[in-house]
C-alpha atoms as a PDB file:
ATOM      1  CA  UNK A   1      14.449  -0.907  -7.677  1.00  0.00           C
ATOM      2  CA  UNK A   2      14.059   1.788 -10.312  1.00  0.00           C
ATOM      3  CA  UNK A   3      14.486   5.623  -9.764  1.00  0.00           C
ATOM      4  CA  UNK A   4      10.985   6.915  -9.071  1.00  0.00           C
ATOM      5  CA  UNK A   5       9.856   9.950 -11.694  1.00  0.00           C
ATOM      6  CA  UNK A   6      10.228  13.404  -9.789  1.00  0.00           C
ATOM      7  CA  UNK A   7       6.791  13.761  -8.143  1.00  0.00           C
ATOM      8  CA  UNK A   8       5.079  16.929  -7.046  1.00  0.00           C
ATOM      9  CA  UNK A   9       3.853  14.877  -3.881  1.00  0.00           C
ATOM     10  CA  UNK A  10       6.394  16.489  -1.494  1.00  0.00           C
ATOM     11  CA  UNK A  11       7.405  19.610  -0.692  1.00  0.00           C
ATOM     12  CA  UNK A  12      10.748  20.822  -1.842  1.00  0.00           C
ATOM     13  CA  UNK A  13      14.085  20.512  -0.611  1.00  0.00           C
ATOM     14  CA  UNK A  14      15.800  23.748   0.265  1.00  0.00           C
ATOM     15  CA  UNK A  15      19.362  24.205   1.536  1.00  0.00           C
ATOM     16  CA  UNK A  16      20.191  24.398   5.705  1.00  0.00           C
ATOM     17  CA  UNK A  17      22.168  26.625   7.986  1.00  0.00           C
ATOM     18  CA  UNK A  18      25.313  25.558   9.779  1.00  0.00           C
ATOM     19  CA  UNK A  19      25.871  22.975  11.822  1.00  0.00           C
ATOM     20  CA  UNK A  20      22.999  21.029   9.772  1.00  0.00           C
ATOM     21  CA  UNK A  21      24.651  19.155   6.565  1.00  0.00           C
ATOM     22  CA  UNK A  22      21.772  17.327   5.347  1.00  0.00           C
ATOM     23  CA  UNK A  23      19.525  19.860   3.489  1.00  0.00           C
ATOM     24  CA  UNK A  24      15.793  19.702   4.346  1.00  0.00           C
ATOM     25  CA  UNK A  25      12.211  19.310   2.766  1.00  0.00           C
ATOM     26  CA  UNK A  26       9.311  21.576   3.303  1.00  0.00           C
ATOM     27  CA  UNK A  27       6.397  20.142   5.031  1.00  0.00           C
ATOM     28  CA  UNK A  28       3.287  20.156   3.177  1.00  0.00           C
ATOM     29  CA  UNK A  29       1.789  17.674   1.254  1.00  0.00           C
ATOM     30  CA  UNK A  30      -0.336  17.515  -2.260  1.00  0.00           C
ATOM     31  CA  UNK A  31      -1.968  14.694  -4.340  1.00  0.00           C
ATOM     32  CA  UNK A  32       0.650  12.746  -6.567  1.00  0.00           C
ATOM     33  CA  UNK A  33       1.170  13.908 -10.014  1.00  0.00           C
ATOM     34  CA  UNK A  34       4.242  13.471 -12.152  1.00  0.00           C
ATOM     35  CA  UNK A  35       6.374  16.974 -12.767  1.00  0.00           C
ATOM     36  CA  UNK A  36       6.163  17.556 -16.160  1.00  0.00           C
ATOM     37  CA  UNK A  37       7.379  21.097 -16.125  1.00  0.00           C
ATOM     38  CA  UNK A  38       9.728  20.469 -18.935  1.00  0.00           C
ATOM     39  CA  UNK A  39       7.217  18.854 -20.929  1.00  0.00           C
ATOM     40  CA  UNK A  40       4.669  19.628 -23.273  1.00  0.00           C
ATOM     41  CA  UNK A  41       2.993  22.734 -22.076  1.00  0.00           C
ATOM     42  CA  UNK A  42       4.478  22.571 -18.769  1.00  0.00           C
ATOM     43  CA  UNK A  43       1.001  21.183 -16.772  1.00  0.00           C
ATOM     44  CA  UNK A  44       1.762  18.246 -14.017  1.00  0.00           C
ATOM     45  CA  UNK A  45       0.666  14.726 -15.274  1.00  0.00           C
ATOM     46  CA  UNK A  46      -1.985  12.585 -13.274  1.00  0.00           C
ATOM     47  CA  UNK A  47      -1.403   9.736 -11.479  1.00  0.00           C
ATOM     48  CA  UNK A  48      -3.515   6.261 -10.804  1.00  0.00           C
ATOM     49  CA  UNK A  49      -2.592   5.383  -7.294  1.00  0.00           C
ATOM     50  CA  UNK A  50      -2.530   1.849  -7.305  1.00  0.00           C
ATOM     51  CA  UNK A  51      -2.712  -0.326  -4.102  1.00  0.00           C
ATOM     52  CA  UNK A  52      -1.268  -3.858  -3.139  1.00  0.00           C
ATOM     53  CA  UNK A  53      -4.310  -6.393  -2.437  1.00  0.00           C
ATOM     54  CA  UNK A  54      -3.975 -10.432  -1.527  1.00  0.00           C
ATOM     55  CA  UNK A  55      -4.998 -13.250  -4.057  1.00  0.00           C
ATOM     56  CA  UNK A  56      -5.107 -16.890  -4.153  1.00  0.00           C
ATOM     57  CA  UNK A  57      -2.969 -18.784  -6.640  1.00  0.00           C
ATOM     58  CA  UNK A  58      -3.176 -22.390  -7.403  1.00  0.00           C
ATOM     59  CA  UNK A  59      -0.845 -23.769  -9.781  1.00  0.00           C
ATOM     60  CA  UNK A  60       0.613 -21.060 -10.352  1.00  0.00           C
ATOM     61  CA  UNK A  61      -2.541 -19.441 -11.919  1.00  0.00           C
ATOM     62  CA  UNK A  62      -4.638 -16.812  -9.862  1.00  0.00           C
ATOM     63  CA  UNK A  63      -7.850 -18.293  -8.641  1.00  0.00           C
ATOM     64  CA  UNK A  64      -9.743 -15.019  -7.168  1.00  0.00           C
ATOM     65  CA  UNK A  65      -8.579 -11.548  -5.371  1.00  0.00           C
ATOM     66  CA  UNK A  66      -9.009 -11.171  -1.567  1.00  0.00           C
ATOM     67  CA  UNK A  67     -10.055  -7.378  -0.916  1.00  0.00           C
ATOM     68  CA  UNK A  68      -9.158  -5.888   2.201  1.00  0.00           C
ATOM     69  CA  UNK A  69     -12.408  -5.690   4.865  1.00  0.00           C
ATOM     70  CA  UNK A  70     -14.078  -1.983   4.987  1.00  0.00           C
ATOM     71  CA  UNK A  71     -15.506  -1.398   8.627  1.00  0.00           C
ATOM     72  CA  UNK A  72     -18.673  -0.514   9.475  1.00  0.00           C
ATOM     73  CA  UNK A  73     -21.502  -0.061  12.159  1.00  0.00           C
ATOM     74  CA  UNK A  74     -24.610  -1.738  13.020  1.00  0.00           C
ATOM     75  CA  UNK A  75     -27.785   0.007  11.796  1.00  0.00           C
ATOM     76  CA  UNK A  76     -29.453   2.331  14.278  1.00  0.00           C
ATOM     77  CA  UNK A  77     -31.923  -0.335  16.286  1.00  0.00           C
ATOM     78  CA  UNK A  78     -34.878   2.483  15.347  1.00  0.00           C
ATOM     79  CA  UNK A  79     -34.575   1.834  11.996  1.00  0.00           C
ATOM     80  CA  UNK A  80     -34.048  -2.193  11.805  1.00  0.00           C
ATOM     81  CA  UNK A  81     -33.931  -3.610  15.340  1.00  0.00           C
ATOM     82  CA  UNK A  82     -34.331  -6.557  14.105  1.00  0.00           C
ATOM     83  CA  UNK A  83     -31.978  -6.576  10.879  1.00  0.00           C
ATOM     84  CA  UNK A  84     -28.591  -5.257  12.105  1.00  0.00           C
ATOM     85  CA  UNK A  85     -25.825  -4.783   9.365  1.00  0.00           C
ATOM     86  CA  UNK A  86     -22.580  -3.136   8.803  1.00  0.00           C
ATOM     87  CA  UNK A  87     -22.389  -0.243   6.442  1.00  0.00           C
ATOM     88  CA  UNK A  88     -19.212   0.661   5.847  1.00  0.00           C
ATOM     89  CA  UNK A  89     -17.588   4.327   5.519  1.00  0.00           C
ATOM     90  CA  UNK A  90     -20.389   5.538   8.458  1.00  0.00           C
ATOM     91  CA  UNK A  91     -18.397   7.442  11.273  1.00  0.00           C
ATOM     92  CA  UNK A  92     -19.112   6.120  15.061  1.00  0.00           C
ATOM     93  CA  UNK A  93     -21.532   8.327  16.733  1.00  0.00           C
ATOM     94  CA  UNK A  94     -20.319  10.481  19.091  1.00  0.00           C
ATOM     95  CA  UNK A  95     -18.546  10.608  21.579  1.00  0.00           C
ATOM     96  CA  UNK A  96     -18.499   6.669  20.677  1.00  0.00           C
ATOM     97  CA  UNK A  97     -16.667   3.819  21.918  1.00  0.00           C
ATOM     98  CA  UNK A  98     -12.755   2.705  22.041  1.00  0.00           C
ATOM     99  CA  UNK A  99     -13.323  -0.109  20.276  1.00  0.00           C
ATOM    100  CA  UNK A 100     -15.865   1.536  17.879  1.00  0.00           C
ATOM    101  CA  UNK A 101     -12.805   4.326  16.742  1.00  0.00           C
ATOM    102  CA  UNK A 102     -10.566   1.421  16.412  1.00  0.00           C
ATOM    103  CA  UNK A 103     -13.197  -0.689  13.792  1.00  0.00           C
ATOM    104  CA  UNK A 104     -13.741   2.435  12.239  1.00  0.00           C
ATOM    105  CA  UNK A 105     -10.048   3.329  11.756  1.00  0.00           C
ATOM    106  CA  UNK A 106      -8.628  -0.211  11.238  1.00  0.00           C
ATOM    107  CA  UNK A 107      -9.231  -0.185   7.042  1.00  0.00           C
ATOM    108  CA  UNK A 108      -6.691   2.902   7.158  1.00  0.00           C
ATOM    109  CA  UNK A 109      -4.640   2.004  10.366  1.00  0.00           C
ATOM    110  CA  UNK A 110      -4.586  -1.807  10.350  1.00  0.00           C
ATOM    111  CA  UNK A 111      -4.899  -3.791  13.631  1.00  0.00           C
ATOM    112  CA  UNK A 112      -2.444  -5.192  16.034  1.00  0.00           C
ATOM    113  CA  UNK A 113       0.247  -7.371  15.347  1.00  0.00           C
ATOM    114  CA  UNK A 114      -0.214 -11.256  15.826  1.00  0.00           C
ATOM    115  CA  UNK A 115       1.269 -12.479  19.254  1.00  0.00           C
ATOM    116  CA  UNK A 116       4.376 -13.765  18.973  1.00  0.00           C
ATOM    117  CA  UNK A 117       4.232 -17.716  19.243  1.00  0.00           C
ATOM    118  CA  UNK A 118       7.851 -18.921  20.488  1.00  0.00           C
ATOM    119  CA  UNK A 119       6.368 -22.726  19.297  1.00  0.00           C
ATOM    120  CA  UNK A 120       5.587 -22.100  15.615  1.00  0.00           C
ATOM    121  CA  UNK A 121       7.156 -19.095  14.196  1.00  0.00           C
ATOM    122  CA  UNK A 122       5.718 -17.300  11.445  1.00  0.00           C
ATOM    123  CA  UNK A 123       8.816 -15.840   9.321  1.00  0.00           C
ATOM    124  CA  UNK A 124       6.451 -13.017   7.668  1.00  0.00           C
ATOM    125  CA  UNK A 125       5.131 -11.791  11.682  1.00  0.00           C
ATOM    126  CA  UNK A 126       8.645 -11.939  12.923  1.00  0.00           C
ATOM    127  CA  UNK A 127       9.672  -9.458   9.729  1.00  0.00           C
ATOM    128  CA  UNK A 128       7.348  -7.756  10.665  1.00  0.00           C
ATOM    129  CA  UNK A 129       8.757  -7.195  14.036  1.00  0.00           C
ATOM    130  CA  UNK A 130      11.764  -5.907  12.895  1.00  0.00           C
ATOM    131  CA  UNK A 131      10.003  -3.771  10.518  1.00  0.00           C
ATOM    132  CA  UNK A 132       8.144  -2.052  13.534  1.00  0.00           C
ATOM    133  CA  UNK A 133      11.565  -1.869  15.528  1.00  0.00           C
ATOM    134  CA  UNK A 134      13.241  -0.039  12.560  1.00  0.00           C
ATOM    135  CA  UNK A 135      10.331   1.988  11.883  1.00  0.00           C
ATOM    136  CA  UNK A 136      10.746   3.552  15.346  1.00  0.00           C
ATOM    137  CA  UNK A 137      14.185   3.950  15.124  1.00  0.00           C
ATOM    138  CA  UNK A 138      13.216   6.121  12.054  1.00  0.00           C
ATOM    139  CA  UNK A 139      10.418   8.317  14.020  1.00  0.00           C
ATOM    140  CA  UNK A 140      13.077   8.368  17.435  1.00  0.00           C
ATOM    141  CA  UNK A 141      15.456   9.481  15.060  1.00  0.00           C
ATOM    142  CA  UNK A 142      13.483  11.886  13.080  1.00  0.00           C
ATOM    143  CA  UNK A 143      12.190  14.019  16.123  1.00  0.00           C
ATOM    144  CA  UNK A 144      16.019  13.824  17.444  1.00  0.00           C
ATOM    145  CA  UNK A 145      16.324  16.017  14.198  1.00  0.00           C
ATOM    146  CA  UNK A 146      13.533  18.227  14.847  1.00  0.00           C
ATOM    147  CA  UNK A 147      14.329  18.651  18.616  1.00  0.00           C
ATOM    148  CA  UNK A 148      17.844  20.087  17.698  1.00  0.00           C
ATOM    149  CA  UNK A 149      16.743  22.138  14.424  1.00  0.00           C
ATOM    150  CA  UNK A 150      13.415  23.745  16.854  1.00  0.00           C
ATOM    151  CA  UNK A 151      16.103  24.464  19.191  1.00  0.00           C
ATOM    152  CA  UNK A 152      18.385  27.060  17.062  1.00  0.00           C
ATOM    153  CA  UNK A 153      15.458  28.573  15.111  1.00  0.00           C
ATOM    154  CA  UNK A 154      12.653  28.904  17.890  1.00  0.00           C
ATOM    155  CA  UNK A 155      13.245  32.921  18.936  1.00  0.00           C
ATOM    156  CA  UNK A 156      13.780  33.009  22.490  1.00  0.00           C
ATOM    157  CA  UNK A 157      11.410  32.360  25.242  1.00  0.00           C
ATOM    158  CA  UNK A 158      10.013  29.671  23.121  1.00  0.00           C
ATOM    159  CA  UNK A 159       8.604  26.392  25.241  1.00  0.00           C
ATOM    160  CA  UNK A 160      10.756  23.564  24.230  1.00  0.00           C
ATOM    161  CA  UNK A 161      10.095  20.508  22.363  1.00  0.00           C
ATOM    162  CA  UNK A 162       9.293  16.921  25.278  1.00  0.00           C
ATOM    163  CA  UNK A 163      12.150  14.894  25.621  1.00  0.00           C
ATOM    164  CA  UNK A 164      11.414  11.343  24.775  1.00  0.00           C
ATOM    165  CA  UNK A 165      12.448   8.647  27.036  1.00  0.00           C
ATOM    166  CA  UNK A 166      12.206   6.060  25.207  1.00  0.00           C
ATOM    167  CA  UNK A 167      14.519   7.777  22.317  1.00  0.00           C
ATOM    168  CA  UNK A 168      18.179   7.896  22.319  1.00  0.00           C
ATOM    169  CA  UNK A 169      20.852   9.493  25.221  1.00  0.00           C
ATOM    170  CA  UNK A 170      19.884  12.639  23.755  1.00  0.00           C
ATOM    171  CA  UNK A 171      16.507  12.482  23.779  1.00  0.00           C
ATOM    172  CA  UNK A 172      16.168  11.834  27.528  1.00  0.00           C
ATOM    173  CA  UNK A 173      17.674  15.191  28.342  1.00  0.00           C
ATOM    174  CA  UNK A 174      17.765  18.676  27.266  1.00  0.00           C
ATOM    175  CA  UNK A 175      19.175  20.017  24.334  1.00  0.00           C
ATOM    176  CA  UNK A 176      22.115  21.868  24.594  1.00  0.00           C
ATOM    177  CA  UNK A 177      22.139  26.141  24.293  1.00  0.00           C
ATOM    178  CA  UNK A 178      22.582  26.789  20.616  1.00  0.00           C
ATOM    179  CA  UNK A 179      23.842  30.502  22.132  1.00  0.00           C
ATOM    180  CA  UNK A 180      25.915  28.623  24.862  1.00  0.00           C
ATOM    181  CA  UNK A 181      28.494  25.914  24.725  1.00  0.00           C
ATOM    182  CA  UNK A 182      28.248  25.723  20.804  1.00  0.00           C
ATOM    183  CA  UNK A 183      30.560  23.058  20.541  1.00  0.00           C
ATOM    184  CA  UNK A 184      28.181  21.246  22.982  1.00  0.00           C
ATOM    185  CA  UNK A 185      25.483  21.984  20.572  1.00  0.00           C
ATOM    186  CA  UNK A 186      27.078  21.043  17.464  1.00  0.00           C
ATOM    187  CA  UNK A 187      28.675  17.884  18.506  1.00  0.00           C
ATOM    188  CA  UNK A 188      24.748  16.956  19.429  1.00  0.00           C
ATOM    189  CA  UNK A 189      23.739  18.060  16.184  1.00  0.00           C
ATOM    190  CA  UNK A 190      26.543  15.389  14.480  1.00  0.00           C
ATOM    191  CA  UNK A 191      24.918  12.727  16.371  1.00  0.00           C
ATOM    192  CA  UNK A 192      21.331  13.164  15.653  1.00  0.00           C
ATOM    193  CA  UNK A 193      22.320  13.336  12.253  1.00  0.00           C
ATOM    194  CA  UNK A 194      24.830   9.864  12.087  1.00  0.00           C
ATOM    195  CA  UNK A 195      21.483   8.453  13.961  1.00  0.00           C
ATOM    196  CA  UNK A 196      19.112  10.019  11.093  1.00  0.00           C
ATOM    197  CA  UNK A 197      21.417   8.579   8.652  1.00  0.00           C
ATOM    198  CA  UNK A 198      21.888   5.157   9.738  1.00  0.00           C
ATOM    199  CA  UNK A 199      17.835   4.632  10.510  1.00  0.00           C
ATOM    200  CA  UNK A 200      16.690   5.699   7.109  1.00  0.00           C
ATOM    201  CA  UNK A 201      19.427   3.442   5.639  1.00  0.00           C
ATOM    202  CA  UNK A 202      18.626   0.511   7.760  1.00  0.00           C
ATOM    203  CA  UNK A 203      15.322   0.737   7.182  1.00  0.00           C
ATOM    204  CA  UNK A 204      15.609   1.269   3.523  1.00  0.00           C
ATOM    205  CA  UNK A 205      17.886  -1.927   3.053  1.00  0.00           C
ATOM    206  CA  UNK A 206      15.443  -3.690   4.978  1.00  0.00           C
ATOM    207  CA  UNK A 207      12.757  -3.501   2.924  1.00  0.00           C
ATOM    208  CA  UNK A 208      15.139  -3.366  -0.510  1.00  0.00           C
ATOM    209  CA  UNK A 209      16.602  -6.630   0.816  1.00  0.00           C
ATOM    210  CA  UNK A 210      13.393  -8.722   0.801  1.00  0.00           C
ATOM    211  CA  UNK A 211      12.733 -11.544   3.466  1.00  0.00           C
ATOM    212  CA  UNK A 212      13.906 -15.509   4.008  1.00  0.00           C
ATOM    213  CA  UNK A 213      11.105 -17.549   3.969  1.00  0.00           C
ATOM    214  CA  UNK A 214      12.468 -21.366   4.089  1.00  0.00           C
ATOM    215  CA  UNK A 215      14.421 -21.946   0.678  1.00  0.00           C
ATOM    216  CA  UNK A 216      12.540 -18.725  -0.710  1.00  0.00           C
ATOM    217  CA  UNK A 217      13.337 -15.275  -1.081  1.00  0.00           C
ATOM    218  CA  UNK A 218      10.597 -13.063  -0.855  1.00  0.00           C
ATOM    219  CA  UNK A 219      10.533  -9.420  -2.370  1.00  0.00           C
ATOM    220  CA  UNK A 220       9.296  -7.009   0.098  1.00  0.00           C
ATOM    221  CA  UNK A 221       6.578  -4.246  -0.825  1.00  0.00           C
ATOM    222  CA  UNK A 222       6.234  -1.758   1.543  1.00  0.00           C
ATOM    223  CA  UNK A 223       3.285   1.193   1.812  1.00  0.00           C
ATOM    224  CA  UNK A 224       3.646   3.625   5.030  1.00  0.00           C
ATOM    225  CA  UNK A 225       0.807   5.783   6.563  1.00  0.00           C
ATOM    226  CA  UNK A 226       2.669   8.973   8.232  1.00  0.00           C
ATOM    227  CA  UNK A 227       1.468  11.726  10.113  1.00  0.00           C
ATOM    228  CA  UNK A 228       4.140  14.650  10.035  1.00  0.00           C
ATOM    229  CA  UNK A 229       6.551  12.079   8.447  1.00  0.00           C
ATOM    230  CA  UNK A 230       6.308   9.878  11.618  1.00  0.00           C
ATOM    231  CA  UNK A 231       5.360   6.088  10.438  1.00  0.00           C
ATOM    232  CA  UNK A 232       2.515   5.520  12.271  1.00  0.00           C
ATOM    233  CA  UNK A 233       1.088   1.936  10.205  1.00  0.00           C
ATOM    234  CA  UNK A 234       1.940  -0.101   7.417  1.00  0.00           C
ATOM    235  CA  UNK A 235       0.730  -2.354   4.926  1.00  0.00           C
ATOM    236  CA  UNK A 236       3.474  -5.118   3.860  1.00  0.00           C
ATOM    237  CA  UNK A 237       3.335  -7.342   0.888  1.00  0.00           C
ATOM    238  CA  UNK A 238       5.546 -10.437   0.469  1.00  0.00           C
ATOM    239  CA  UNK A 239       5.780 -11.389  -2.794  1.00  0.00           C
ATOM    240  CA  UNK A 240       7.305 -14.596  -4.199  1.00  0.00           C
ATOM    241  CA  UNK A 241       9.401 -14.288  -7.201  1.00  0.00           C
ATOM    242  CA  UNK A 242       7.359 -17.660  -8.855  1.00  0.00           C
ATOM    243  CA  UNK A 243       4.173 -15.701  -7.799  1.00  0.00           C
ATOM    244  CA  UNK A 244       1.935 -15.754 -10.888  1.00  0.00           C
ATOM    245  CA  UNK A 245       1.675 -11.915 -10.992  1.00  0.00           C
ATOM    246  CA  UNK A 246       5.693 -11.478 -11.580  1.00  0.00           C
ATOM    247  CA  UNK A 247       4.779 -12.912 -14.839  1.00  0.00           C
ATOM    248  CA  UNK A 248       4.881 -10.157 -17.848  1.00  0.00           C
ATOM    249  CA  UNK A 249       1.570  -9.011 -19.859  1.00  0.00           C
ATOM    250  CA  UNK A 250      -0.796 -10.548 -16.824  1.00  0.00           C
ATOM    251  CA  UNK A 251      -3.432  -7.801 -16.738  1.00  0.00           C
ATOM    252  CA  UNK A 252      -4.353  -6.014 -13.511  1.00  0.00           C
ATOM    253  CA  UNK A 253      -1.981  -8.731 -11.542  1.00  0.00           C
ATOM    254  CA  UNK A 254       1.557  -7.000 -13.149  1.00  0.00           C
ATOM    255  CA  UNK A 255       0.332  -4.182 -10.607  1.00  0.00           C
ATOM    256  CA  UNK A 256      -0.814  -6.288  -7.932  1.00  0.00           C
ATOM    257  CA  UNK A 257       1.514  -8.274  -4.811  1.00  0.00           C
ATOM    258  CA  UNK A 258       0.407 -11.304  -3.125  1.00  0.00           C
ATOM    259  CA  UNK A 259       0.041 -10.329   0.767  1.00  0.00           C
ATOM    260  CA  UNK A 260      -1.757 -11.730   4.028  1.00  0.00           C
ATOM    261  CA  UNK A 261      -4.175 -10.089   6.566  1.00  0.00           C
ATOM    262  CA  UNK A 262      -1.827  -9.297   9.431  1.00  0.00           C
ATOM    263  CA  UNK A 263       0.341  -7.334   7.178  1.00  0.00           C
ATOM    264  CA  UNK A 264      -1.957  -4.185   7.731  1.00  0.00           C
ATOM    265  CA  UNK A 265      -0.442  -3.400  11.255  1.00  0.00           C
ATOM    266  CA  UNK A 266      -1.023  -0.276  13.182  1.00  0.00           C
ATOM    267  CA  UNK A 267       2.299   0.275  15.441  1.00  0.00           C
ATOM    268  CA  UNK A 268       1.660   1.195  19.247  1.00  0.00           C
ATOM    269  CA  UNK A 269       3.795   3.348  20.996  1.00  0.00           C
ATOM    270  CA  UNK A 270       5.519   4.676  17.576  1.00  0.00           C
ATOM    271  CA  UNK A 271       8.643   6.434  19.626  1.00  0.00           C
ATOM    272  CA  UNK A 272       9.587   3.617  21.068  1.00  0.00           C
ATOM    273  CA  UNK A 273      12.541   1.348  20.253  1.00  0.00           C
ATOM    274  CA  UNK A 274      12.200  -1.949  20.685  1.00  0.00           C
ATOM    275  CA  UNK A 275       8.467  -3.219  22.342  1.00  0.00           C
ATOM    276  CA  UNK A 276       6.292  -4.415  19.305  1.00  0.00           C
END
């Protein structure tokens, strides 16, 4: 996996205050462009944001694409009673249904993950499991952070941040007194960070270490939708290194990854560890 070019995507990374050792990025967020301060007149290059779709192949040749399904809603029955279609990018009237948000949503979200069939196995759905697991180790771990870096900046009198109990030891009870037992405090602080550390790497070898399919080895392309940095959906590719798009000079398919429909998953109950 190559270095990505610096990106002006994310906000930047600052130094932290004692007992934090990691340093920390500033939230925000802006469209992706390439930095190119030190470049030729110093203005920020623009990006094509390129996406991962499906495809057929037969013989190792691509046959045809397979785009991803954009929602929609039937046509008001005053206008076409008898001619209902979808038309997609509408928002569901309001207030609007459960299901209605969720159709709506589902082209940005993805839907649920396929049951799990103990009698025929599907290696991609059961990666995907784990995926989900780690990815909520990641979010548990992440708010661990936030719940102990709130707690020595808020100024006093502030309302505390939930505990989570579905999180880790320490995230089922209160945080420790920054201005009390500081040894308390700090040894908490250690931990949340080992646990930060150890979910973003397990997570990040996950993906880097692709997937067993049979006798194949699959490389693993992975696109997160976050919401304050918490993963809250994902879109998974598995690509197969005789796909026809790993070939060189191949047109729009050097860009492209082979993938199915469940891999656009929306994950329920993001915090919690283990419950797909």
């Amino acid at each position: 996996m190559n270095k990505p070019d610096k990106s002006r995507k994310l906000g930047e990374v600052v130094p932290n205050t004692a007992p934090f050792t990691f340093q920390k990025r500033e939230p925000g967020w802006m469209p992706d462009m390439l930095d190119n301060s030190a470049g030729p007149g110093g203005a920020d290059q623009r990006l094509f944001l390129d996406e991962a779709i499906g495809h057929e192949e037969k013989n190792n040749t691509i046959t045809k694409y397979i785009s991803f399904k954009l929602p929609g809603h039937p046509k008001p029955p005053a206008l076409s009673p008898e001619e209902p279609f979808l038309e997609p990018f509408v928002d569901t009237a309001n207030p609007g249904t459960a299901d209605e948000w969720n159709a709506f949503n589902k082209w940005i979200l993805g839907g649920s993950l396929d049951v799990k069939n103990e009698d025929k196995p599907n290696p991609f759905t059961e990666y995907l499991r784990e995926l989900t697991v780690l990815c909520r180790h990641h979010n548990a771990a992440l708010y661990s952070m936030r719940r102990m870096h709130y707690a020595m900046n808020a100024p006093m009198g502030s309302s505390p941040m939930e505990m989570n109990p579905n999180g880790y030891a320490d995230d089922k009870k209160p945080v420790p007194s920054p201005t009390g037992s500081a040894s308390d405090f700090n040894k908490a602080v250690k931990r949340a960070e080992l646990r930060w550390d150890e979910a973003t790497r397990n997570l990040r070898d996950f993906i880097r270490n692709g997937m067993k399919a049979g006798e194949n080895h699959l490389k693993i392309i992975a696109d997160m939708v976050e919401v304050n940095n918490y993963v809250v959906s994902m879109r998974v590719i598995a690509q197969s290194p005789n796909s026809a798009l790993a070939a060189p000079n191949n047109g729009i398919g050097t860009k492209e990854y082979t993938g199915i429909s469940s891999s656009h998953i929306s994950l329920s109950s993001a915090f919690s560890s283990y419950t797909p």
